[in-house]
Protein backbone atom coordinates (compact mmCIF):
# COMPACT_ATOMS: atom_id res chain seq x y z
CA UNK A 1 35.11 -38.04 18.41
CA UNK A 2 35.99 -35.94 21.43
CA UNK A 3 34.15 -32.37 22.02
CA UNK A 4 36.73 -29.82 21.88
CA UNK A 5 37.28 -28.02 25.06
CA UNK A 6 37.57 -24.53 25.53
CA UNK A 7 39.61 -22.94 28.34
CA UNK A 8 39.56 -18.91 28.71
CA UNK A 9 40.92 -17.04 31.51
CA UNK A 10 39.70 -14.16 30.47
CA UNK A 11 36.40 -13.13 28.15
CA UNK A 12 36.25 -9.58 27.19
CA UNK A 13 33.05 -8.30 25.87
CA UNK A 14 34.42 -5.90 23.32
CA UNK A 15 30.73 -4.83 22.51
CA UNK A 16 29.86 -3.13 25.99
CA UNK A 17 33.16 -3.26 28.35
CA UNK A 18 31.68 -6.39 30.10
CA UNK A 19 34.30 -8.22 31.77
CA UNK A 20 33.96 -12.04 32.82
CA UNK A 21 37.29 -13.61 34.44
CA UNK A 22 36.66 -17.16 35.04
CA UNK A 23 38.12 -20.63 34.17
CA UNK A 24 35.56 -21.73 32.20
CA UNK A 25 35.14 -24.93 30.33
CA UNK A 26 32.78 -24.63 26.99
CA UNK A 27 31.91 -28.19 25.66
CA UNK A 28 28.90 -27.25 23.07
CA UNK A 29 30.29 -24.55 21.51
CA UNK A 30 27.47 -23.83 18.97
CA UNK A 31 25.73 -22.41 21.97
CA UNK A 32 28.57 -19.74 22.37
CA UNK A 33 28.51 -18.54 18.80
CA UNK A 34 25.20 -16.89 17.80
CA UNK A 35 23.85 -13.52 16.74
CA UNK A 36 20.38 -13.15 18.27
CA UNK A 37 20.30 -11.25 21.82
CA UNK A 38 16.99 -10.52 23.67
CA UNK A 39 15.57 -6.98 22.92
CA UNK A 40 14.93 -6.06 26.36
CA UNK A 41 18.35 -6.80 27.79
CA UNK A 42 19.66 -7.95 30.49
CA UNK A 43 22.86 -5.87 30.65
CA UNK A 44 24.32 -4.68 34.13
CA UNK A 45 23.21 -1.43 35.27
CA UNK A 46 27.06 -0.37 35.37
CA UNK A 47 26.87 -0.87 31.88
CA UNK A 48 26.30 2.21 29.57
CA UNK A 49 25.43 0.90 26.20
CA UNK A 50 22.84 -1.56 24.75
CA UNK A 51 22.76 -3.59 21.23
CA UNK A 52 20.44 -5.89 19.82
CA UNK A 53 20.89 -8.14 16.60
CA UNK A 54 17.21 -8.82 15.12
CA UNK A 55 17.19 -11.89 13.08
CA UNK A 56 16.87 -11.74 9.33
CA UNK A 57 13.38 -12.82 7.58
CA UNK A 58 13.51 -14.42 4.36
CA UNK A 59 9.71 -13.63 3.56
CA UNK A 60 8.65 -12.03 0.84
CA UNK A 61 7.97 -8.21 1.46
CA UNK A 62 5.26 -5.90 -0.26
CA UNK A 63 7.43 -2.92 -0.75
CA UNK A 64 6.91 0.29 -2.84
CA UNK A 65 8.89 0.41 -6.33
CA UNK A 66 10.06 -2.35 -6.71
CA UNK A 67 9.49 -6.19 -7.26
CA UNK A 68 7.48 -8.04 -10.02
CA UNK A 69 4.76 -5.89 -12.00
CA UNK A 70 1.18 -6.73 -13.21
CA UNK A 71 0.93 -5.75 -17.17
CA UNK A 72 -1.80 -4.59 -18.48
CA UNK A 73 -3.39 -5.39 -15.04
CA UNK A 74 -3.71 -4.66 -11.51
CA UNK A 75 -3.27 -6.83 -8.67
CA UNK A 76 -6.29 -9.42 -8.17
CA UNK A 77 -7.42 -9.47 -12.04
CA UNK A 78 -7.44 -12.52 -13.54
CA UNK A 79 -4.75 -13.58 -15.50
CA UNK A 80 -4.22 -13.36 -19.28
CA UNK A 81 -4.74 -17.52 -20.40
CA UNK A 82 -1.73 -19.62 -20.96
CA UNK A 83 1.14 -18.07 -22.60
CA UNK A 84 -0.62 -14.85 -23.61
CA UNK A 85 -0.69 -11.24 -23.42
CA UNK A 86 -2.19 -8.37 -25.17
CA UNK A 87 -0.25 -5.05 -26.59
CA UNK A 88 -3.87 -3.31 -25.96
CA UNK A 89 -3.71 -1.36 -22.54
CA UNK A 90 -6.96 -1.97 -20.68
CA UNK A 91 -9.93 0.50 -21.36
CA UNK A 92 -12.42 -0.70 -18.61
CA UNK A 93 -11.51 -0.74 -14.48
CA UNK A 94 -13.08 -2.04 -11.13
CA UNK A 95 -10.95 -0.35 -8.68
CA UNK A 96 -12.31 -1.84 -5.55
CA UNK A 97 -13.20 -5.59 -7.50
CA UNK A 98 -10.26 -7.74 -6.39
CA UNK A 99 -8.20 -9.05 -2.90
CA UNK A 100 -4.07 -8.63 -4.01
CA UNK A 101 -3.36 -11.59 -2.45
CA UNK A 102 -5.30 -14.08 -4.22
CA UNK A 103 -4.00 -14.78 -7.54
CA UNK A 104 -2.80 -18.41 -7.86
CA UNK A 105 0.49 -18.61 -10.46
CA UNK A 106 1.57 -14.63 -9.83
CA UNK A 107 2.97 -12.89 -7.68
CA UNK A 108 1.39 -9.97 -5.23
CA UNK A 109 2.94 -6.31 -6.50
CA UNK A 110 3.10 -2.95 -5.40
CA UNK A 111 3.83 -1.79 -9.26
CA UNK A 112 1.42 -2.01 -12.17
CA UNK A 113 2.33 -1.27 -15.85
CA UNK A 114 0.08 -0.29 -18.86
CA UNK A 115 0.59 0.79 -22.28
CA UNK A 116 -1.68 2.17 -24.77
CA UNK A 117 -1.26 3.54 -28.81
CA UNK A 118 -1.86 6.76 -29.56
CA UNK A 119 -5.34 6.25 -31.37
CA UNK A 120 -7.19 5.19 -28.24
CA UNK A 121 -5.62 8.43 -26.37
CA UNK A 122 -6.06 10.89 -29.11
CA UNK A 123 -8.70 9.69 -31.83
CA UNK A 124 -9.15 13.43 -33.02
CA UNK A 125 -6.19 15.45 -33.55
CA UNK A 126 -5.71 17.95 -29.79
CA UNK A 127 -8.74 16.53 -28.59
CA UNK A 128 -7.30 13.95 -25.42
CA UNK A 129 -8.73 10.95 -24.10
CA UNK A 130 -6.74 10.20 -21.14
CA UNK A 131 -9.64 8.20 -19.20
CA UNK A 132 -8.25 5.35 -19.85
CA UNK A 133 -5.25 6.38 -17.71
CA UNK A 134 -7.15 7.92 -14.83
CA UNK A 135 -9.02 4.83 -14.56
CA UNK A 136 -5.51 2.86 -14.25
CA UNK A 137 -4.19 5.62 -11.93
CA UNK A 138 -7.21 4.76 -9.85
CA UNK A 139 -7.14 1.22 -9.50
CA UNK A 140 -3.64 0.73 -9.13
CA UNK A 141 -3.97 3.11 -6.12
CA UNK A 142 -6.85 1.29 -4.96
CA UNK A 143 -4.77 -1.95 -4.83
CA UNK A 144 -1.54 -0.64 -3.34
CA UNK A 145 0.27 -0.17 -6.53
CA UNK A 146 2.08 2.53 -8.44
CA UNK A 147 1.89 3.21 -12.27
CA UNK A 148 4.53 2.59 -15.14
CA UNK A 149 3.17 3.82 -18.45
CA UNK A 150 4.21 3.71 -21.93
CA UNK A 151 2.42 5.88 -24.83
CA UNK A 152 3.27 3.84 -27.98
CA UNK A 153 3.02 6.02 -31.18
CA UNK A 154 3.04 3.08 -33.72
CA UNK A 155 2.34 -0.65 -33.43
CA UNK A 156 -1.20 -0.68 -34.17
CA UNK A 157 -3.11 1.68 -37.14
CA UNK A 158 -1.97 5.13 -36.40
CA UNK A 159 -4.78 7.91 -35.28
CA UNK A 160 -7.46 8.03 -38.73
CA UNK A 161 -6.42 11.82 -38.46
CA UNK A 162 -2.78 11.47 -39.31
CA UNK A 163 -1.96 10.22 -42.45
CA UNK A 164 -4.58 13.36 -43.76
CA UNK A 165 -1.51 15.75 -42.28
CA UNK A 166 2.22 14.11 -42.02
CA UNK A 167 4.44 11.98 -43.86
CA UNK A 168 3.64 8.18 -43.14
CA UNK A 169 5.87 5.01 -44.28
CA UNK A 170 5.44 1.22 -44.09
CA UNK A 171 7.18 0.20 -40.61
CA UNK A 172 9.31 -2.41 -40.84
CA UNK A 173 8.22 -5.03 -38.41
CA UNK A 174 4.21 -4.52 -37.34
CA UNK A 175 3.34 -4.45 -41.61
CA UNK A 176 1.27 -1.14 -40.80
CA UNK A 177 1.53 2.40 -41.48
CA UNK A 178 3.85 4.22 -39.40
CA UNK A 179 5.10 8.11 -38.97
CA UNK A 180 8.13 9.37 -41.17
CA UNK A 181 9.80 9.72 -37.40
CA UNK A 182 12.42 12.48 -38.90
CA UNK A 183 9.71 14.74 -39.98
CA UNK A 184 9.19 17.97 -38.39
CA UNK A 185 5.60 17.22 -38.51
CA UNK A 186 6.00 13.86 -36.19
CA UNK A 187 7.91 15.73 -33.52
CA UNK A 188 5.55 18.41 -33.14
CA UNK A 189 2.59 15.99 -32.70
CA UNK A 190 4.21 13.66 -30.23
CA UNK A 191 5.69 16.09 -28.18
CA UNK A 192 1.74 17.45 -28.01
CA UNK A 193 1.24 14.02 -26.79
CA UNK A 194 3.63 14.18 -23.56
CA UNK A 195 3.46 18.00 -23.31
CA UNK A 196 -0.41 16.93 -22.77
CA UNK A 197 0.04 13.52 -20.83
CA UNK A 198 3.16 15.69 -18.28
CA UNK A 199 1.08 18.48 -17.81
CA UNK A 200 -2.03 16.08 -16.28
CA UNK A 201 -0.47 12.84 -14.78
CA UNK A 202 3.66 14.65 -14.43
CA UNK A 203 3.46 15.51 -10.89
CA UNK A 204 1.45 12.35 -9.66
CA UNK A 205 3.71 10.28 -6.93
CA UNK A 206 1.77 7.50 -8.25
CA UNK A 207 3.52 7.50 -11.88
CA UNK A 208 6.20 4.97 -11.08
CA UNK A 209 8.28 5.45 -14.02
CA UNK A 210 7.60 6.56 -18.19
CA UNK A 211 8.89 4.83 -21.10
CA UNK A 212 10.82 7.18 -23.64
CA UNK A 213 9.18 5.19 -26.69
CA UNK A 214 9.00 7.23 -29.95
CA UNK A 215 10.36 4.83 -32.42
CA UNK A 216 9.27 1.56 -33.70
CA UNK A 217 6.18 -0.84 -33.06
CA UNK A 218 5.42 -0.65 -29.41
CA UNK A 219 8.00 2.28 -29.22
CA UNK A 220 10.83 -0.06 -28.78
CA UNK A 221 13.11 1.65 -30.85
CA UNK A 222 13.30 -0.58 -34.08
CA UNK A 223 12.83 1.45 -36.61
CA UNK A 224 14.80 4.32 -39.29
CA UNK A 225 15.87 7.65 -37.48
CA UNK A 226 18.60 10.38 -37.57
CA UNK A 227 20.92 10.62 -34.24
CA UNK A 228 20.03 13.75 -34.13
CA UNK A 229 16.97 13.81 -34.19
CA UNK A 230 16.67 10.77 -31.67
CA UNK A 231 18.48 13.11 -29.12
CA UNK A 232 15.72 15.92 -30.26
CA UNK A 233 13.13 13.64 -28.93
CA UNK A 234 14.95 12.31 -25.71
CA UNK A 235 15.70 15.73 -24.35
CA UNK A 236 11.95 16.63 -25.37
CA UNK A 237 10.83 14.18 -22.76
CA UNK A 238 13.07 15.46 -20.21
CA UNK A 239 12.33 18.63 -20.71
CA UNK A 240 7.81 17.55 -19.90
CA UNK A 241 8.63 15.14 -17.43
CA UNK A 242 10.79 14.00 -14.32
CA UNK A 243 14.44 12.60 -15.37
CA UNK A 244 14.46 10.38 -12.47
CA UNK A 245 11.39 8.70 -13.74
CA UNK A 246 12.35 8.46 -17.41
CA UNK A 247 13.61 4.64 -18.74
CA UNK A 248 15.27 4.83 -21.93
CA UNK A 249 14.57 1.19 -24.21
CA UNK A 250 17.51 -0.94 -24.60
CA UNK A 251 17.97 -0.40 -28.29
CA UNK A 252 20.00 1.96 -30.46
CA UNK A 253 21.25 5.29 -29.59
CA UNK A 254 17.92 6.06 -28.07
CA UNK A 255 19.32 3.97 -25.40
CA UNK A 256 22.80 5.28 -25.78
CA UNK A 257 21.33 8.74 -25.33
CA UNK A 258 19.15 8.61 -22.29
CA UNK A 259 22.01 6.99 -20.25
CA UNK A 260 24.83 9.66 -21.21
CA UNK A 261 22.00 12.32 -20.08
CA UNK A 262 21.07 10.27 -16.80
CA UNK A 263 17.89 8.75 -17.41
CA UNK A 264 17.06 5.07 -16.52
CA UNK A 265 16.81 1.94 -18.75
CA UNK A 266 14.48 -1.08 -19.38
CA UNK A 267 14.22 -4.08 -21.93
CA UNK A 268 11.75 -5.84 -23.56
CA UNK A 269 13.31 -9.23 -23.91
CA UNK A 270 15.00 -10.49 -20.58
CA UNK A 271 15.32 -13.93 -20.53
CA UNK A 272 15.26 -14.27 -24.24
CA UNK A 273 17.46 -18.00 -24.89
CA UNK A 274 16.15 -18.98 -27.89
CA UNK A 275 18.45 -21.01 -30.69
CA UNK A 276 17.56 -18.30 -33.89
CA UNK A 277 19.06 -19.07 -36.85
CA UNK A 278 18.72 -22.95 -36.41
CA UNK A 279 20.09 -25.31 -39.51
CA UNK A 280 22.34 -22.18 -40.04
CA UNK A 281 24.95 -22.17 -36.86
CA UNK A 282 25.13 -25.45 -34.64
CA UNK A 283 22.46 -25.79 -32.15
CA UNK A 284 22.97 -23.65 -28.92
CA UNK A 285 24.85 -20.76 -30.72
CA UNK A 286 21.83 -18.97 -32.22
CA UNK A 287 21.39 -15.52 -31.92
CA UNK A 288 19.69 -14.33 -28.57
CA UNK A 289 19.11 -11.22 -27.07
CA UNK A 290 20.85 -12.63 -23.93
CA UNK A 291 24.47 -13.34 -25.50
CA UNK A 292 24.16 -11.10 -28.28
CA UNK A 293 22.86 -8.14 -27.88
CA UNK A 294 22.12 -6.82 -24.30
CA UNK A 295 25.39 -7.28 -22.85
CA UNK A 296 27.55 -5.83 -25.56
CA UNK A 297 24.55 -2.95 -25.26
CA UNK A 298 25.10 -2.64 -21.91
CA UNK A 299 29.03 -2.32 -22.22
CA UNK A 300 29.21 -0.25 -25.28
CA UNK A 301 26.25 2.17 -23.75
CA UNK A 302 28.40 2.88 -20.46
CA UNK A 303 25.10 1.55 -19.05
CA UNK A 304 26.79 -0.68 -16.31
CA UNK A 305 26.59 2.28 -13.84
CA UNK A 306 23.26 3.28 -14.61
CA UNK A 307 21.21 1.75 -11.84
CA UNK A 308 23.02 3.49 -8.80
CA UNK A 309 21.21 6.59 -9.36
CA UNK A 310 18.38 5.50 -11.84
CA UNK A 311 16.07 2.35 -12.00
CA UNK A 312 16.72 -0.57 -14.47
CA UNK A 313 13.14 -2.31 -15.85
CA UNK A 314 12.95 -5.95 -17.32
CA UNK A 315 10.65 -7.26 -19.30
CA UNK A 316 10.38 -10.57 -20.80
CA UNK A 317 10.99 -11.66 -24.00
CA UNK A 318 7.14 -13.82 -24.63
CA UNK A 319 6.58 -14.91 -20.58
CA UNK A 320 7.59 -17.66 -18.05
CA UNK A 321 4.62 -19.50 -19.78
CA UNK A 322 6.18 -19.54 -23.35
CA UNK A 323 9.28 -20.51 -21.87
CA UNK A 324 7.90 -23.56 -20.52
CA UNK A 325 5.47 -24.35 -23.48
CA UNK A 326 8.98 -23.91 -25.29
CA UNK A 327 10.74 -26.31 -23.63
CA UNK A 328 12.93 -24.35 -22.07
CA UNK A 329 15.79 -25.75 -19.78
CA UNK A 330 15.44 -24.99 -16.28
CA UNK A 331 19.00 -24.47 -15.46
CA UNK A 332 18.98 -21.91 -18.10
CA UNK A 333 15.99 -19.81 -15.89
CA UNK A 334 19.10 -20.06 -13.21
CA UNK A 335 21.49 -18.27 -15.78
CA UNK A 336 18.43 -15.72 -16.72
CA UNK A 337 18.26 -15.05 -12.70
CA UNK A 338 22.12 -14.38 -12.31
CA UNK A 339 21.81 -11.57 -15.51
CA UNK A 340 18.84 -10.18 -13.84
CA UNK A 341 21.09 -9.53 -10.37
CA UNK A 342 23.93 -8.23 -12.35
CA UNK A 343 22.90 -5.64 -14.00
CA UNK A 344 20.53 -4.22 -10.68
CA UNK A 345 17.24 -4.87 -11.81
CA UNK A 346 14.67 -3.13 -9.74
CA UNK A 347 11.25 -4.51 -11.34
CA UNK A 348 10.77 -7.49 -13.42
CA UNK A 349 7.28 -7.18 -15.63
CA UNK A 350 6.66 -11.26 -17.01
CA UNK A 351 3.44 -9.97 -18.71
CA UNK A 352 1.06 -11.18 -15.85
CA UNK A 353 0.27 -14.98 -17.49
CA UNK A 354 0.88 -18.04 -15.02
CA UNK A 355 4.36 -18.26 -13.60
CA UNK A 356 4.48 -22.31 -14.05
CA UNK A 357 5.07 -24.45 -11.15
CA UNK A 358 8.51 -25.88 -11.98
CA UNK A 359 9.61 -22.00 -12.42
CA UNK A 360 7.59 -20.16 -9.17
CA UNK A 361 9.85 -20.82 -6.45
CA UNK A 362 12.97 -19.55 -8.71
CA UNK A 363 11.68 -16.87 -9.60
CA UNK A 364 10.13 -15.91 -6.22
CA UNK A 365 13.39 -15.97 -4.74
CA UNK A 366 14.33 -13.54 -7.47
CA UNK A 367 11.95 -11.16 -6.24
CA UNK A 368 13.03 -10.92 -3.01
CA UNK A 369 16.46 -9.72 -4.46
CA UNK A 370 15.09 -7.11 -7.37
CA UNK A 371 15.38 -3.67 -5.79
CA UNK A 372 15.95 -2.77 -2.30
CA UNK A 373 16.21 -4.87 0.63
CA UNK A 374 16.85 -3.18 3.89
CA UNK A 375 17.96 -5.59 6.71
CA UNK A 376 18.52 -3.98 10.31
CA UNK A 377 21.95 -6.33 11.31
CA UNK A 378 22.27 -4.15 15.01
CA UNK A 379 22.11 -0.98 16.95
CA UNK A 380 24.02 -0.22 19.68
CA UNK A 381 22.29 2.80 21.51
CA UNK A 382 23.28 4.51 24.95
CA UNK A 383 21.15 3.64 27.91
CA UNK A 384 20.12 7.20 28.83
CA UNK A 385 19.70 10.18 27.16
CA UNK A 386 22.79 12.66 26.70
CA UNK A 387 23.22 15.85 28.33
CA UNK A 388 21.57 17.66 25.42
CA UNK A 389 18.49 15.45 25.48
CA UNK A 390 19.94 13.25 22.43
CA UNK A 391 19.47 9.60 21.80
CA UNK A 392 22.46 8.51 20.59
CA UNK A 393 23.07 5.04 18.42
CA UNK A 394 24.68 3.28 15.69
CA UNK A 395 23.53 1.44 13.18
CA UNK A 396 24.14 -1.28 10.88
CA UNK A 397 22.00 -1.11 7.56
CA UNK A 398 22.63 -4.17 5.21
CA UNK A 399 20.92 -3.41 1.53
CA UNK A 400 20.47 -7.11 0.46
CA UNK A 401 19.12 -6.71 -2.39
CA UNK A 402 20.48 -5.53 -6.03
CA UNK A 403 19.83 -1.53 -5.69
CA UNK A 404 18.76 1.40 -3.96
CA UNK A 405 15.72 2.72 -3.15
CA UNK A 406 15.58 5.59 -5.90
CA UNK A 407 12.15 7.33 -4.98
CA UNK A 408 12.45 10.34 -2.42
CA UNK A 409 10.15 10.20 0.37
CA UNK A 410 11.42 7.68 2.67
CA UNK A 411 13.04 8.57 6.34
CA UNK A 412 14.93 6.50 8.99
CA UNK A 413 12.84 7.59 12.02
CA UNK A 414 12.49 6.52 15.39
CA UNK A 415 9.41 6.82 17.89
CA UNK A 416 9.38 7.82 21.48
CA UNK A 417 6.72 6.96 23.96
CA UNK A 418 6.75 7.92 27.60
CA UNK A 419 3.72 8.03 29.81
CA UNK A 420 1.75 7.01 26.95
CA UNK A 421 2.50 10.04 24.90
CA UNK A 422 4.63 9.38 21.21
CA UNK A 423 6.81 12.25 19.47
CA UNK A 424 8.41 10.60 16.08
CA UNK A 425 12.08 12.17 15.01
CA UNK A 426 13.48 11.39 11.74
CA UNK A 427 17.38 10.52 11.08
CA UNK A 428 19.54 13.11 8.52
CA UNK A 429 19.98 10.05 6.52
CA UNK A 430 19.41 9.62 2.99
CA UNK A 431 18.12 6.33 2.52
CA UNK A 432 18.57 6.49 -1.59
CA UNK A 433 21.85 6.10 -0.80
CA UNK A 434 21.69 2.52 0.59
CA UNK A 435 23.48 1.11 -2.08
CA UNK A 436 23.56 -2.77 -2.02
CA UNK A 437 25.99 -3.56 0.80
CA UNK A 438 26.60 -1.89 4.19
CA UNK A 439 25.72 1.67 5.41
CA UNK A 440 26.76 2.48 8.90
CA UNK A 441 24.99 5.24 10.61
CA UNK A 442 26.39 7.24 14.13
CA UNK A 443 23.85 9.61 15.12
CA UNK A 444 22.78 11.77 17.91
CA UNK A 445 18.79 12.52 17.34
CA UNK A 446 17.71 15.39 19.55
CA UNK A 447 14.14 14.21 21.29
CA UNK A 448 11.92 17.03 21.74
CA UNK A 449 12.10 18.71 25.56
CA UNK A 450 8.43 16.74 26.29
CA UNK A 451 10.78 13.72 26.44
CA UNK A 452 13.53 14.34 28.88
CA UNK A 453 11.51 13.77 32.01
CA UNK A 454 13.57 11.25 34.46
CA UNK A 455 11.00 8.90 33.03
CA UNK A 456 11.81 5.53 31.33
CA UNK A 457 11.66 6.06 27.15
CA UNK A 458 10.47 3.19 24.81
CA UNK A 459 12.58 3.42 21.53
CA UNK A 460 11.15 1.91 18.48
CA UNK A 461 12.32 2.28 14.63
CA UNK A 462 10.68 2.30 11.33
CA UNK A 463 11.27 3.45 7.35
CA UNK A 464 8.64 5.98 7.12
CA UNK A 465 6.74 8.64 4.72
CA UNK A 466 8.30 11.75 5.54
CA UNK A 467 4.71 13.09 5.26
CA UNK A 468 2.97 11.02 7.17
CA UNK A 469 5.63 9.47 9.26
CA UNK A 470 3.74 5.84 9.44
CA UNK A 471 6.03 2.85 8.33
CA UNK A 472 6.43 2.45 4.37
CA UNK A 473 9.07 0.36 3.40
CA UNK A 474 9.24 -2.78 5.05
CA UNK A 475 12.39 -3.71 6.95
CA UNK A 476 13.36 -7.36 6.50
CA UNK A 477 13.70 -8.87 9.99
CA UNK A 478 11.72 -10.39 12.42
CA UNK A 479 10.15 -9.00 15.33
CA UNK A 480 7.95 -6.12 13.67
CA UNK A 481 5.19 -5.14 15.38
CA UNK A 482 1.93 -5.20 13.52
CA UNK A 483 2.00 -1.67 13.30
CA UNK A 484 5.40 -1.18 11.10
CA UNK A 485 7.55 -0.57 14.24
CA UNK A 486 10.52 -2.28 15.72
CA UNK A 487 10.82 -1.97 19.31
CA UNK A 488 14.65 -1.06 20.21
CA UNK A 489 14.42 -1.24 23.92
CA UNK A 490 14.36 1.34 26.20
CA UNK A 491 16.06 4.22 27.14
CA UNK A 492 16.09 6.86 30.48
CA UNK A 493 16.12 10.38 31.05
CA UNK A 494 18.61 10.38 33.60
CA UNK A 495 20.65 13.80 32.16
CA UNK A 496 17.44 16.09 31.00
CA UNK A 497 18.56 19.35 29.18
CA UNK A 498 18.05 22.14 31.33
């Protein structure tokens, strides 16, 4: 087959005014058509502008608040044994006892969540025991994580004290006692409980997120309770505690609730494909959280919006683990993926058991796309400094991934260096606003007077803590320096402010 032959007259660089007039003949044309440009440049000097295109990494990327939790667990531990888990929230820690990044079967994570029922907490009536959740505060710091904790009120025997002084009931799934959760006498205890738990952990930046759980084993929400008195209870927690780190339980009009008064959601059975109800319906129409319940749920709780401005947590229904030891298909674990993406799903919790082999590169590629994903596609930048002293770009900001970043905290910035000396200036942008898709960003950043010497500029670009300005959230592209910085290229201070 003949190469095609091109013949152009004229090329016009429409990205920097470049013009190239020539008869030229281009017989390999997958060497005319590419992305990638070389950071340093090689533009004319009669050209004004600059751009670079950094090339994409597909790598998995250790970023904050988001990505697949530990349960029950921090990041090193060992893992529970086959396809099992425990309900019991740990009690003992090691902070400094484990390397993250050596757990065969899991996955490394920046987010850790625990759970614990109220009798280990408060085993005398006002009288706290809330080492058990310093201790996981600590070591999930100590191994790069954050915290997402759950207080569960019934699921295992209620506090000795309580039964002596409110109304109690048999629960209808754990067979145990549980609280008559209408009576005045519940509410005021339990709202003691997260008055007491706000008031210590609230404010910590390492609480990732808080379960409203009040009703039901576990706090899940399956159990007997007036509307009203649900919505007493919801706007209880709001009232101790952050909104913007509150996840309301996919179940009832607890759920119902916390979205209509902007609070996030989670479930507690993602991935659940089971055939209930088998010798009753023809095989492969059981009942199943997946087609039954969550998406009608979901629809019918004007939930589908949720996740732009709040965080959606999944949990799975047993773990990867059962679903093997079940049998489960594995084109069905491609279906469980594409409902994960849909509805936004920022962190996936699989109860920290052995992801099996036939399942770990799935659901690593999941991973990458649960949250945020920040790729840098190109900046175009002016060569030299404007009149006013300003480094002026644009930017292209692709979110790959499913959702925003929803924690505060975070800044665009870009550092300076001349003559050895660095000054770091942070963009007006609002990075929780990166909703999946593009964000394009025209800026002038005004450099501070130290940096408008005639003196050649290195320009390099990060997502930083605003408080520390050192890079946080990992951009997805190549080319980062081991420091957390992307070198732009350079700039001059040919027009210093006067």
């Amino acid at each position: 087959m003949k190469k095609l032959v091109f013949t152009a007259a004229l090329l016009v660089c429409l990205s920097c005014g470049s013009v190239f007039c020539a008869d030229t003949k281009i017989t390999e044309p997958s060497k005319f058509y590419f992305m990638k440009t070389d950071p340093a440049g090689t533009y004319p000097d009669s050209v004004t502008l600059r751009k670079i295109r950094p090339e994409a990494s597909s790598e998995t990327l250790l970023n904050p608040h988001r990505g697949v939790a530990t349960f029950q667990n921090f990041n090193g531990d060992e893992l529970f044994p086959g396809a099992k888990w425990s309900e019991k929230g740990p009690l003992k820690f090691d902070p400094g006892k484990a390397d993250v990044k050596t757990v065969k079967g899991y996955l490394p994570s920046t987010v850790a969540y625990c759970r614990w029922y109220w009798n280990v907490f408060e085993p005398e009536r006002d009288k706290y025991d809330w080492s058990m959740v310093e201790g996981a505060f600590k070591t999930a710091k100590a191994r790069g994580q954050t915290l997402q904790v759950r207080l569960m009120p019934a699921g295992d025997d209620l506090p000795s004290w309580y039964a002596k002084i409110a109304p109690v009931k048999m629960g209808l799934k754990a067979n145990r006692l549980e609280p008559d959760y209408d009576s005045d006498e519940y509410f005021e205890l339990w709202s003691a409980v997260i008055k007491a738990f706000a008031a210590k952990f609230g404010k910590d930046p390492a609480l990732e997120s808080f379960d409203v759980a009040f009703l039901g084993p576990w706090g899940e929400g399956a159990g007997i309770m007036l509307n009203r008195n649900i919505e007493k209870f919801v706007d209880m927690y709001a009232r101790y505690l952050d909104s913007s780190i509150l996840l309301s339980n996919i179940d009832g009009h607890q759920y119902d609730y916390g979205i209509s008064v902007g609070l996030g959601w989670r479930c507690d059975c993602f991935g659940d494909m089971i055939n209930a109800g088998k010798g009753y319906v023809p095989d492969g129409l059981g009942w199943n959280h997946t087609f039954d319940y969550y998406p009608k749920a979901i629809y019918e709780g004007k939930a589908g919006e949720a996740w732009r401005t709040r965080p959606v947590v999944f949990e799975t229904c047993h773990n990867p683990a059962g679903w093997r030891d079940r049998n489960m298909p594995l084109e069905y674990l491609d279906f469980i993926i594409a409902q994960g993406l849909k509805n936004h799903c920022t962190v996936l919790m699989p109860k920290y058991s052995v992801i099996p082999d036939e399942y770990f590169a799935k659901i690593v590629e999941f991973e990458k796309k649960l949250g945020y994903r920040f790729v840098l596609r190109q900046i175009r930048y002016n060569k030299s400094l404007s009149a006013e002293g300003k480094f002026v770009y644009e930017m292209w900001m692709d979110n790959a991934g499913v959702a925003p970043i929803y924690r505060k905290g975070y800044a665009l910035a870009f550092r300076f260096t001349q003559d050895g000396k660095s000054g770091i200036s942070l963009s007006s942008q609002d990075i929780t606003k990166w909703l999946p898709g593009d964000t394009w960003i025209s800026e002038a950043i005004k450099l501070s007077p130290d940096f408008t010497r005639a003196v050649d500029i290195q320009v390099e670009t990060a997502l930083v803590n605003i408080e520390t300005k050192t890079p946080a959230v990992k951009i997805a592209i190549k080319g980062v320096q081991e420091d957390g910085w992307f070198p732009v290229g350079i700039i001059k201070a040919e027009n210093p402010a006067k």
